[in-house]
Each structure stands twice: as C-alpha cells, then as structure tokens.
Protein backbone atom coordinates (compact mmCIF):
# COMPACT_ATOMS: atom_id res chain seq x y z
CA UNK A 1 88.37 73.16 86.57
CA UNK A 2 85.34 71.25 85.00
CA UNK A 3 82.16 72.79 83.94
CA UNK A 4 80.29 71.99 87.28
CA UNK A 5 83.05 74.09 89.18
CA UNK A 6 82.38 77.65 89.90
CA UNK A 7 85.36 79.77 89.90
CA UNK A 8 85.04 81.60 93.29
CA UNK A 9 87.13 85.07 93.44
CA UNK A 10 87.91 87.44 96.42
CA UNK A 11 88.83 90.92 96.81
CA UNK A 12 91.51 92.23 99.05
CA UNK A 13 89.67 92.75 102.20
CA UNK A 14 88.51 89.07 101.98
CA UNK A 15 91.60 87.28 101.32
CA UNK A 16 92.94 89.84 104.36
CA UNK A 17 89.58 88.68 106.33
CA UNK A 18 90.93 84.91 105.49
CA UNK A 19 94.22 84.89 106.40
CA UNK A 20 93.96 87.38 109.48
CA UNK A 21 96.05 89.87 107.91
CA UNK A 22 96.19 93.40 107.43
CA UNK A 23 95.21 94.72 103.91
CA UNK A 24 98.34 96.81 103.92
CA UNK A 25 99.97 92.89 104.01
CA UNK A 26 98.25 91.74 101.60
CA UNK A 27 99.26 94.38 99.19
CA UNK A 28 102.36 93.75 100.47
CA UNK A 29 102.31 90.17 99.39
CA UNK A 30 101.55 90.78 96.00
CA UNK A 31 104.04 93.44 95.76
CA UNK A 32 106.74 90.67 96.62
CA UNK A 33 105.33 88.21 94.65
CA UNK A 34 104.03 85.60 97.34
CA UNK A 35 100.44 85.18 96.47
CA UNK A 36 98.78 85.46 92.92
CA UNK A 37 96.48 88.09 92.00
CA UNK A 38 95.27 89.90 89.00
CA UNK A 39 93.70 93.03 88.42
CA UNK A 40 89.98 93.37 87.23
CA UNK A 41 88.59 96.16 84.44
CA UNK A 42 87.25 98.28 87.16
CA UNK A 43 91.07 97.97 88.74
CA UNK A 44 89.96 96.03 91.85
CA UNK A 45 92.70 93.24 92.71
CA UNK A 46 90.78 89.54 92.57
CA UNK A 47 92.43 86.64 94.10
CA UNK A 48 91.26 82.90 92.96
CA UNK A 49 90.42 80.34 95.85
CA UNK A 50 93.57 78.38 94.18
CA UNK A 51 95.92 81.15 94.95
CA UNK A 52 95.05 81.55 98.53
CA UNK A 53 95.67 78.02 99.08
CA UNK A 54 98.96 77.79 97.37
CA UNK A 55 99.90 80.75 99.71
CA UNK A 56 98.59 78.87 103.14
CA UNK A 57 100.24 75.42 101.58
CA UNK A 58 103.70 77.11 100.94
CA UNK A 59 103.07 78.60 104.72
CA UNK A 60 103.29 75.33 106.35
CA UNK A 61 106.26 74.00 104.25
CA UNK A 62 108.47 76.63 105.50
CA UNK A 63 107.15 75.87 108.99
CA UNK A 64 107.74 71.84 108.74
C-alpha cells in the first residue's frame, strides 16, 4: 500500500452486509480459517478490504 492509499477496514456486520451472509457465518469463517481478520483494542473483529477479496477470489476458483 503506498502513502496515497487509505487502508479501509470493516466490522462484522459489514463484511456480512457484503457478502450476503449471516453474521453467525461470518464468525464462522474466521473460526475455520477462510477469511482474515484481526481483533481491535476495544475487541471488535476488523476485516481489511484485501481480505474480503481474497475470500470472494478463492470463491470463484473452487467454482471454475
């Protein structure tokens, strides 16, 4: 990322919002290690913009 790119982050109930899932999914997810996430101070789970793609691009491999 270069200094002109803002690092975007969502919460839970965005990236569930995104990918037209359930929240209870999307902890699922992380529990079973398909889409990165990392914890904030205040304990909230943050997902980068990166991460959510990765997940959608490793979607459509397994559907090709």
């Amino acid at each position: 990322m270069n200094k002109t790119e803002e690092l975007v982050l969502y919460d839970v109930d965005e990236v569930a919002e995104i990918l037209h899932l359930k929240r209870t999914t999307v902890f699922n997810m992380i529990a079973a290690g398909e889409i990165d996430s990392f914890k904030m101070r205040n304990k909230k789970r943050m997902f980068t913009q990166e991460a959510i793609d990765t997940y959608i691009n490793k979607q459509k491999e397994t559907l090709e």
